[in-house]
PDB file of N, CA and C in Angstrom:
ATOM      1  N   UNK A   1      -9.166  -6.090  -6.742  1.00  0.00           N
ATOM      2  CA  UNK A   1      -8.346  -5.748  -5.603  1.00  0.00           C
ATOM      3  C   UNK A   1      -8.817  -6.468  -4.355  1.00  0.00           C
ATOM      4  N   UNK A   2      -9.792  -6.839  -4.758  1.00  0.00           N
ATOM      5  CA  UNK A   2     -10.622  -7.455  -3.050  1.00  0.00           C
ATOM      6  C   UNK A   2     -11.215  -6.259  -2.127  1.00  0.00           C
ATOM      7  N   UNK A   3     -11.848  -6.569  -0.956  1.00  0.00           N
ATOM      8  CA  UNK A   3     -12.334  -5.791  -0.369  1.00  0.00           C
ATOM      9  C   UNK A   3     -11.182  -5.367   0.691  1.00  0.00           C
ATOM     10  N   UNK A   4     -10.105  -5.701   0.669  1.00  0.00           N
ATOM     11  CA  UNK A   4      -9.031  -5.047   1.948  1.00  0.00           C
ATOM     12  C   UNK A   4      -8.383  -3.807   0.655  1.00  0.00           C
ATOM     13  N   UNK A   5      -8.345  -3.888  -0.394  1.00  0.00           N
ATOM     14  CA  UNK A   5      -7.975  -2.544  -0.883  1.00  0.00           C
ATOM     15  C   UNK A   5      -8.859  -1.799  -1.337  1.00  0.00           C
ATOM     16  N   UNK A   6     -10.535  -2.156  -1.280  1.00  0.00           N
ATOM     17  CA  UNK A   6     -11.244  -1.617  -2.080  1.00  0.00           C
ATOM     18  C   UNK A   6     -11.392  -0.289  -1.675  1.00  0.00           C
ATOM     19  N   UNK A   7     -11.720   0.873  -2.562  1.00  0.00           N
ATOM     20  CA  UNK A   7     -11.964   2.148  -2.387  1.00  0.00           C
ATOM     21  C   UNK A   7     -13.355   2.866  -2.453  1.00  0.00           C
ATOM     22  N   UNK A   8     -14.051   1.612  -2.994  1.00  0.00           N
ATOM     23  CA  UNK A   8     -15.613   1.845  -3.492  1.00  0.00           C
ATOM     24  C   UNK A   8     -16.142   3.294  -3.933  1.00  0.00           C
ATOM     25  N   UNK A   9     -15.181   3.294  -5.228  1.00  0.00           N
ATOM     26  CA  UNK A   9     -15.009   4.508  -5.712  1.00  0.00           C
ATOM     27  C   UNK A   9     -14.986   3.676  -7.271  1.00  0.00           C
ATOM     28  N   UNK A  10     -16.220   3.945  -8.293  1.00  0.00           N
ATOM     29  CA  UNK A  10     -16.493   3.604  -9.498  1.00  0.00           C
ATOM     30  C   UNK A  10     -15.923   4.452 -10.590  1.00  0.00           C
ATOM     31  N   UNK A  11     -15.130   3.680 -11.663  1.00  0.00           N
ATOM     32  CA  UNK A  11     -14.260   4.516 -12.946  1.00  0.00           C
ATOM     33  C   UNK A  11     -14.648   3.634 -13.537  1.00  0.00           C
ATOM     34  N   UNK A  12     -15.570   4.246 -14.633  1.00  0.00           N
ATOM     35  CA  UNK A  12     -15.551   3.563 -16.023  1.00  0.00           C
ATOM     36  C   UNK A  12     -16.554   2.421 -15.657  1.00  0.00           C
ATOM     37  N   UNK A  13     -15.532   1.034 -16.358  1.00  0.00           N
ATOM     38  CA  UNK A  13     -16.589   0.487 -15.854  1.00  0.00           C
ATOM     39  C   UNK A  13     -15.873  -0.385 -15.050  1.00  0.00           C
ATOM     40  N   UNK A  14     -15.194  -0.063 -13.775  1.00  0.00           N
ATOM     41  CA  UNK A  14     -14.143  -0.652 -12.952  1.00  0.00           C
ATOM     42  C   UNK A  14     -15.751  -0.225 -11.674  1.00  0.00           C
ATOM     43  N   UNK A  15     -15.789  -1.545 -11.134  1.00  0.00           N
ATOM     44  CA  UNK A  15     -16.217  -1.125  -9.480  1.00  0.00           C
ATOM     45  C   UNK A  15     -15.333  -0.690  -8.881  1.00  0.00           C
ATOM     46  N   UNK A  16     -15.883  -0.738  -7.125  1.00  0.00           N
ATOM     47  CA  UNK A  16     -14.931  -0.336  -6.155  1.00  0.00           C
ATOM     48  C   UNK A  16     -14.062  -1.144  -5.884  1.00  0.00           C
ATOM     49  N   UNK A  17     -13.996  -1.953  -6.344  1.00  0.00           N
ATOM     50  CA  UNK A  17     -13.156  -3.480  -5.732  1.00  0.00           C
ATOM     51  C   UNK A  17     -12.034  -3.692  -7.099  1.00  0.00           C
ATOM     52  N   UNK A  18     -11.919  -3.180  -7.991  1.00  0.00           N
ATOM     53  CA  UNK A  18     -11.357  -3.053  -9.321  1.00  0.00           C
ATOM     54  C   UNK A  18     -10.290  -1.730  -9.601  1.00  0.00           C
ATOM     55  N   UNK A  19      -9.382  -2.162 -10.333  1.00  0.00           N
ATOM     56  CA  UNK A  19      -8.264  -1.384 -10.162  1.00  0.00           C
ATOM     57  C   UNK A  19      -7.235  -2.005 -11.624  1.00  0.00           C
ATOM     58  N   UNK A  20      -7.300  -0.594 -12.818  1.00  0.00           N
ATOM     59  CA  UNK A  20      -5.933  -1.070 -13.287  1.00  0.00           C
ATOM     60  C   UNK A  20      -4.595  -0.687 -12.476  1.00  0.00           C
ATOM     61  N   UNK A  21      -3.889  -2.127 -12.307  1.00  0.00           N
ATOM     62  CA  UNK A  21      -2.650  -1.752 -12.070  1.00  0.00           C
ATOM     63  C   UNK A  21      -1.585  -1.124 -12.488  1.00  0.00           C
ATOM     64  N   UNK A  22      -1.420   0.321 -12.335  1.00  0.00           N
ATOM     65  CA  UNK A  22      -0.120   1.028 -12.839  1.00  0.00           C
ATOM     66  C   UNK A  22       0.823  -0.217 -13.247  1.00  0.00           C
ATOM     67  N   UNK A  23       1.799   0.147 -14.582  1.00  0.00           N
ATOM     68  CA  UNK A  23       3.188  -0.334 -14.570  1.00  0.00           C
ATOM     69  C   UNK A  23       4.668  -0.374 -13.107  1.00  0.00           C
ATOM     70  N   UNK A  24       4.925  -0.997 -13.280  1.00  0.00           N
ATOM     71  CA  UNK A  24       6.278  -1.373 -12.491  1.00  0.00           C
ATOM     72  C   UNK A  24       7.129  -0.480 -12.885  1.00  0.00           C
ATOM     73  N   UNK A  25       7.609   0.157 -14.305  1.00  0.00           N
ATOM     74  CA  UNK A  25       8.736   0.856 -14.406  1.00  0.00           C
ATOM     75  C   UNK A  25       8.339   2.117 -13.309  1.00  0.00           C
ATOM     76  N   UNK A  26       9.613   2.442 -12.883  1.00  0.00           N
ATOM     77  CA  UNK A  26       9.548   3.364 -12.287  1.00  0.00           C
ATOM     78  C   UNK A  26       9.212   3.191 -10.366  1.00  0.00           C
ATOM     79  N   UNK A  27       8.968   2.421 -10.248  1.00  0.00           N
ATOM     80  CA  UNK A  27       8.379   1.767  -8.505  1.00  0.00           C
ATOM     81  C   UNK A  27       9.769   2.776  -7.725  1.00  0.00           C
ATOM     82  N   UNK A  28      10.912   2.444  -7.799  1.00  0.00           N
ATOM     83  CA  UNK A  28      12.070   2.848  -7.522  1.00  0.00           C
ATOM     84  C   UNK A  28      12.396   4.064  -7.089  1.00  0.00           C
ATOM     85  N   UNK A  29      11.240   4.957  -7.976  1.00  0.00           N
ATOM     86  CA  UNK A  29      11.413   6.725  -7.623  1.00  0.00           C
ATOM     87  C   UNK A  29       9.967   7.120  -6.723  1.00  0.00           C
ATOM     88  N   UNK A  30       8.781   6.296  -6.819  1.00  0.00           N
ATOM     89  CA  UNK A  30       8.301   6.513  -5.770  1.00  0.00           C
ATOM     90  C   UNK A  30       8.144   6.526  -4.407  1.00  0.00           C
ATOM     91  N   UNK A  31       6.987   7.341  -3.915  1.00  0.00           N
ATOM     92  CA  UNK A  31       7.224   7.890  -2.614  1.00  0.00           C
ATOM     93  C   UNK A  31       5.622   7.080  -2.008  1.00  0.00           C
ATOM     94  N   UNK A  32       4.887   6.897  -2.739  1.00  0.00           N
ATOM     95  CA  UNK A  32       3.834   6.579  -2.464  1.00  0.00           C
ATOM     96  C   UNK A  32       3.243   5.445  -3.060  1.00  0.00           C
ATOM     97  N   UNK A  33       2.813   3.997  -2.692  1.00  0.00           N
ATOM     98  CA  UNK A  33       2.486   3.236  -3.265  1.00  0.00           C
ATOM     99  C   UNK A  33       1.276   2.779  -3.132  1.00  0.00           C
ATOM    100  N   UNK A  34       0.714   1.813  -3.897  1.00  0.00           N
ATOM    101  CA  UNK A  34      -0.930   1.721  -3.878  1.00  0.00           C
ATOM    102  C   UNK A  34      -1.447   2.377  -4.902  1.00  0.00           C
ATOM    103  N   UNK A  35      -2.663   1.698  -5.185  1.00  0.00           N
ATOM    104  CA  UNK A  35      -3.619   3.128  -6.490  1.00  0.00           C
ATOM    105  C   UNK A  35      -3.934   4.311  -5.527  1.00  0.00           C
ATOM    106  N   UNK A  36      -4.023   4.023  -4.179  1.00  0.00           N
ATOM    107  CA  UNK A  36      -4.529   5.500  -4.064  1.00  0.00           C
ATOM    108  C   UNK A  36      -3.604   5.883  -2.803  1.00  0.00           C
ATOM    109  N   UNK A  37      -2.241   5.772  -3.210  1.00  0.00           N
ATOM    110  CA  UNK A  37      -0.901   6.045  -2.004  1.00  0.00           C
ATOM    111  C   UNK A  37      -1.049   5.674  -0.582  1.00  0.00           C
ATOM    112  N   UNK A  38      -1.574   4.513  -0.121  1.00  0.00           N
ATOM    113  CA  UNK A  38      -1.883   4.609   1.173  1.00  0.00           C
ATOM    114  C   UNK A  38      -0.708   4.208   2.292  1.00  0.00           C
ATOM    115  N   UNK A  39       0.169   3.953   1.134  1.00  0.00           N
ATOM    116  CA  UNK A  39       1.626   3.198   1.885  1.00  0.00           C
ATOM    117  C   UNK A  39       2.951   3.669   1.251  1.00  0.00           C
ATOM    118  N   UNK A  40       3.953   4.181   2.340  1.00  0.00           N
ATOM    119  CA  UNK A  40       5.219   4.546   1.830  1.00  0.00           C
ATOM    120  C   UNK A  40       6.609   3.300   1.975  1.00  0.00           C
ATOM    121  N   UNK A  41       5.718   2.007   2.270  1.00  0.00           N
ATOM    122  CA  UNK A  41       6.201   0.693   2.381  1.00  0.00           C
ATOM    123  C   UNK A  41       5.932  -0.322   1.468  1.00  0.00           C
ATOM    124  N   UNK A  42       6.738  -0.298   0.889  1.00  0.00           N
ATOM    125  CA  UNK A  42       6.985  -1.533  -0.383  1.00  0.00           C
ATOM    126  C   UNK A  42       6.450  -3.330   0.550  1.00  0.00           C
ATOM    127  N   UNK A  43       7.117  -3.374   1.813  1.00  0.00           N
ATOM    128  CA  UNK A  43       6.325  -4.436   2.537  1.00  0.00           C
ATOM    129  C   UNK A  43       4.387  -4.658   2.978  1.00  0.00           C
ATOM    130  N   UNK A  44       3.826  -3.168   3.384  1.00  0.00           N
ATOM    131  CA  UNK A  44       3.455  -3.325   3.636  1.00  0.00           C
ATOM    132  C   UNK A  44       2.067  -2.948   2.256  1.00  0.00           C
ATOM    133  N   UNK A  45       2.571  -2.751   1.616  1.00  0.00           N
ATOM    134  CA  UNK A  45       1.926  -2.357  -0.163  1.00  0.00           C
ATOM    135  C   UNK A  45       1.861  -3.991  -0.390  1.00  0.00           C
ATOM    136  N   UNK A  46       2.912  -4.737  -0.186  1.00  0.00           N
ATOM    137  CA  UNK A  46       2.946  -6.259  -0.879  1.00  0.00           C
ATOM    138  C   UNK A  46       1.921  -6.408   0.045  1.00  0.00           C
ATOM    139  N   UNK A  47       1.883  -6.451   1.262  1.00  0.00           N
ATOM    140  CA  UNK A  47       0.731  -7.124   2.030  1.00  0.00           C
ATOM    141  C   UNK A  47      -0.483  -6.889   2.277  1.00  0.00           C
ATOM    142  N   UNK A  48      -0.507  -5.877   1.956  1.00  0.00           N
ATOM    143  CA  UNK A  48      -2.587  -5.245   1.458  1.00  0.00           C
ATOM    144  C   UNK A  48      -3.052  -6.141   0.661  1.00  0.00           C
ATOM    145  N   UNK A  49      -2.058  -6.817  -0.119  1.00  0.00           N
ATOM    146  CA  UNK A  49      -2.455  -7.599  -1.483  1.00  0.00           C
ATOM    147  C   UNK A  49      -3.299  -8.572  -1.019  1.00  0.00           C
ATOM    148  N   UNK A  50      -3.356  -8.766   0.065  1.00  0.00           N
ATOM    149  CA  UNK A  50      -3.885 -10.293   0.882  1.00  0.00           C
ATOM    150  C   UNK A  50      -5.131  -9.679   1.110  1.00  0.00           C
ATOM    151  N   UNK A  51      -6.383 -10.430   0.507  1.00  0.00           N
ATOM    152  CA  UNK A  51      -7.735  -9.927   1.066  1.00  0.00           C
ATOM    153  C   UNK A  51      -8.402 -10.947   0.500  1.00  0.00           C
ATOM    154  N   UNK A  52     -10.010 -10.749   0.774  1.00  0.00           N
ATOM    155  CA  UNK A  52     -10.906 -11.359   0.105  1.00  0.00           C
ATOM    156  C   UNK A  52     -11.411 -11.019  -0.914  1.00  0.00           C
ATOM    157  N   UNK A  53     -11.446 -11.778  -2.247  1.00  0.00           N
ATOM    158  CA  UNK A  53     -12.038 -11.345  -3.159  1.00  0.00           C
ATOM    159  C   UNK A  53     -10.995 -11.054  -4.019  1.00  0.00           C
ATOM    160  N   UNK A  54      -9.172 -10.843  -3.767  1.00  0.00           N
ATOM    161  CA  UNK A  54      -7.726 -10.167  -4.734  1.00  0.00           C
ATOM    162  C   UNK A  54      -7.279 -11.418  -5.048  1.00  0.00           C
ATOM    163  N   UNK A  55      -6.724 -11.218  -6.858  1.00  0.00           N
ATOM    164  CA  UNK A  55      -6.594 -11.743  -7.804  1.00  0.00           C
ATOM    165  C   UNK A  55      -4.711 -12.031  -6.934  1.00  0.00           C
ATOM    166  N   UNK A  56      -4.889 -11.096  -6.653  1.00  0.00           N
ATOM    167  CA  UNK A  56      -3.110 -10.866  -5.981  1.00  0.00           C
ATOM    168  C   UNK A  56      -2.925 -11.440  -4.369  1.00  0.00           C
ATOM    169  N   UNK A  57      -3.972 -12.679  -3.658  1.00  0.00           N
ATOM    170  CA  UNK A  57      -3.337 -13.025  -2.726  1.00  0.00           C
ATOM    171  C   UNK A  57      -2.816 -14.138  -2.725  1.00  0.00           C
ATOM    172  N   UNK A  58      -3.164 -15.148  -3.757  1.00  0.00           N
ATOM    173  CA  UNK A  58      -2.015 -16.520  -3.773  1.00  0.00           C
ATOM    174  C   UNK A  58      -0.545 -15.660  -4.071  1.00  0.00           C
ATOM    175  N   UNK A  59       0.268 -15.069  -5.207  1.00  0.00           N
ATOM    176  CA  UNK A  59       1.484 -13.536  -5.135  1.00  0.00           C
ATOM    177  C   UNK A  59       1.697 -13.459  -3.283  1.00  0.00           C
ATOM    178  N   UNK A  60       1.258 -12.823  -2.998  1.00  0.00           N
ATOM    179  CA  UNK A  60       1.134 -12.679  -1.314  1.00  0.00           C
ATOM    180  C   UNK A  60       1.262 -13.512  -0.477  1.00  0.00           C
ATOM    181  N   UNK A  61       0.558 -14.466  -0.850  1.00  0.00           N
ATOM    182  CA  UNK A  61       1.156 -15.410   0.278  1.00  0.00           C
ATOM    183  C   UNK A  61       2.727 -16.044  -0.241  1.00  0.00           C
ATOM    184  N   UNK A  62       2.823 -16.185  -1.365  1.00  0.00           N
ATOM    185  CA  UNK A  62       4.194 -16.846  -2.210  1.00  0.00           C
ATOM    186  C   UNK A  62       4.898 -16.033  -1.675  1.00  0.00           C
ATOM    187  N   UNK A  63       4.934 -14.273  -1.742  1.00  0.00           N
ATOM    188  CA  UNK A  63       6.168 -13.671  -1.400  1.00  0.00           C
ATOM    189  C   UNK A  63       6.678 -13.640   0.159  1.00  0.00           C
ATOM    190  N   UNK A  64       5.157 -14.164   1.112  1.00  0.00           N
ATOM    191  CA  UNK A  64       5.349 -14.266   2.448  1.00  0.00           C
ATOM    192  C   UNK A  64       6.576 -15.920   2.489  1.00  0.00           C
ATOM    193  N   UNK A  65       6.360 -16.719   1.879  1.00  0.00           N
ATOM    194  CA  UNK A  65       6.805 -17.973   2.121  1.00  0.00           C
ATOM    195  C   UNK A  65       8.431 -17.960   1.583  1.00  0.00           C
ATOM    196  N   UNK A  66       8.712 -16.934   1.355  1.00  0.00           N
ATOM    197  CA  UNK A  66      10.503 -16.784   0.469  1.00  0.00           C
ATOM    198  C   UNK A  66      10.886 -16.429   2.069  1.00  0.00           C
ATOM    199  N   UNK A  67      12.379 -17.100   1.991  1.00  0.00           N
ATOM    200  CA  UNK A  67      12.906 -16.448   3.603  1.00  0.00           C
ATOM    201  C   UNK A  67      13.730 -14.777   3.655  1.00  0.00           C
ATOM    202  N   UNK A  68      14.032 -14.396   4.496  1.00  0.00           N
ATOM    203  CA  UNK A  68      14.165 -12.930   4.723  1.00  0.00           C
ATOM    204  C   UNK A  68      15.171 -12.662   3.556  1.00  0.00           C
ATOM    205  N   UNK A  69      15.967 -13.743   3.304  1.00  0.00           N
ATOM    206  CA  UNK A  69      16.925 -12.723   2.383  1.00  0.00           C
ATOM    207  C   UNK A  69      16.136 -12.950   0.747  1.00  0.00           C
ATOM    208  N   UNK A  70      15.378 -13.725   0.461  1.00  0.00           N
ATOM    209  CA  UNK A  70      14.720 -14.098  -0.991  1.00  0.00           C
ATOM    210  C   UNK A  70      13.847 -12.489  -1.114  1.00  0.00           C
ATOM    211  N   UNK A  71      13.308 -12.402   0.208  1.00  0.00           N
ATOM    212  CA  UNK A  71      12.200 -10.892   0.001  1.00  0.00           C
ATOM    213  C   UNK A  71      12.946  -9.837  -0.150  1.00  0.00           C
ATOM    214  N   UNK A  72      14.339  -9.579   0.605  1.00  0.00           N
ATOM    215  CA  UNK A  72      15.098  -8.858   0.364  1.00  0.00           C
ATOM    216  C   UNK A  72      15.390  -8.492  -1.007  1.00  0.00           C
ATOM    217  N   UNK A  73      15.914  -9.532  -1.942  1.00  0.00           N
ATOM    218  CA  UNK A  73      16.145  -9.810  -3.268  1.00  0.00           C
ATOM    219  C   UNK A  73      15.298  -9.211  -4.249  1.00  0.00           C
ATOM    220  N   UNK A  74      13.554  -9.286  -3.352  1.00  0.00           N
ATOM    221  CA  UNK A  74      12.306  -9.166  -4.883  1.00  0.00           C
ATOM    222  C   UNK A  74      12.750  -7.537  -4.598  1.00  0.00           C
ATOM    223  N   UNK A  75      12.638  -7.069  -2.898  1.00  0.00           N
ATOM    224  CA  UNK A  75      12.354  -5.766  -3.027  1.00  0.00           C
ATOM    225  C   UNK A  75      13.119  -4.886  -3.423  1.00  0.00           C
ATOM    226  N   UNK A  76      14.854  -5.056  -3.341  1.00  0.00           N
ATOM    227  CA  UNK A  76      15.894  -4.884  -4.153  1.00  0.00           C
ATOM    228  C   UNK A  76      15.740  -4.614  -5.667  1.00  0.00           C
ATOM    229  N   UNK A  77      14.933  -5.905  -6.383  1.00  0.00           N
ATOM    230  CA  UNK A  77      14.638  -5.471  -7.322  1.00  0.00           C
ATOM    231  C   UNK A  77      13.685  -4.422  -8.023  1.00  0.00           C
ATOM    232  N   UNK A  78      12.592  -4.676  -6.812  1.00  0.00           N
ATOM    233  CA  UNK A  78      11.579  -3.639  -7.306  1.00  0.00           C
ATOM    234  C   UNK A  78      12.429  -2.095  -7.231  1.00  0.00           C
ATOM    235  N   UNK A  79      13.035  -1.631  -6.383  1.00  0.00           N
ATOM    236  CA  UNK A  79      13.449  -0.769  -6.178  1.00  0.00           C
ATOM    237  C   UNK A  79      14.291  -0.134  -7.441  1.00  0.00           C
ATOM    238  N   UNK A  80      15.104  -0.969  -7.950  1.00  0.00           N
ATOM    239  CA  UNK A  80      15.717  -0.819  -9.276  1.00  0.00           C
ATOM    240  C   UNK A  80      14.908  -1.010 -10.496  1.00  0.00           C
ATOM    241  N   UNK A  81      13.840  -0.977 -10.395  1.00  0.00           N
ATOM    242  CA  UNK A  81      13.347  -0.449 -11.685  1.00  0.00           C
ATOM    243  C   UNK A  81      12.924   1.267 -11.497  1.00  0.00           C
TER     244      UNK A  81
END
């Protein structure tokens, strides 16, 4: 996850900086996003992704570089699953 989402909270044998990512089905009916709900924003959930040390900030910067209506489109979709 990097250190901008880390929770430094140890499972298993996941550090603090480590995180399985829940599935996608379902994104659509939630209220809370993040492993540990810190955002009720699908924008601003994509943009935590950006840190030092996350497997998920080249994703992040790609979804920053689509123009307003392309992001529109991903989050549209996320929403419909």
């Amino acid at each position: 996850m990097g250190t901008g989402l880390a929770d430094n909270v140890a499972q298993g044998g996941a550090g603090g900086d480590q995180f399985r990512t829940a599935p996608l089905w379902g994104l659509g009916q939630r209220i809370f996003f993040l492993h540990d709900g810190r955002t009720t924003n699908l924008m601003a959930a994509i943009a935590a992704h950006r840190s030092n040390g996350s497997e998920a900030t080249q994703v992040e910067e790609n979804f920053a570089s689509l123009s307003n209506g392309q992001q529109q489109e991903v989050l549209n979709f996320l929403r419909s699953l």
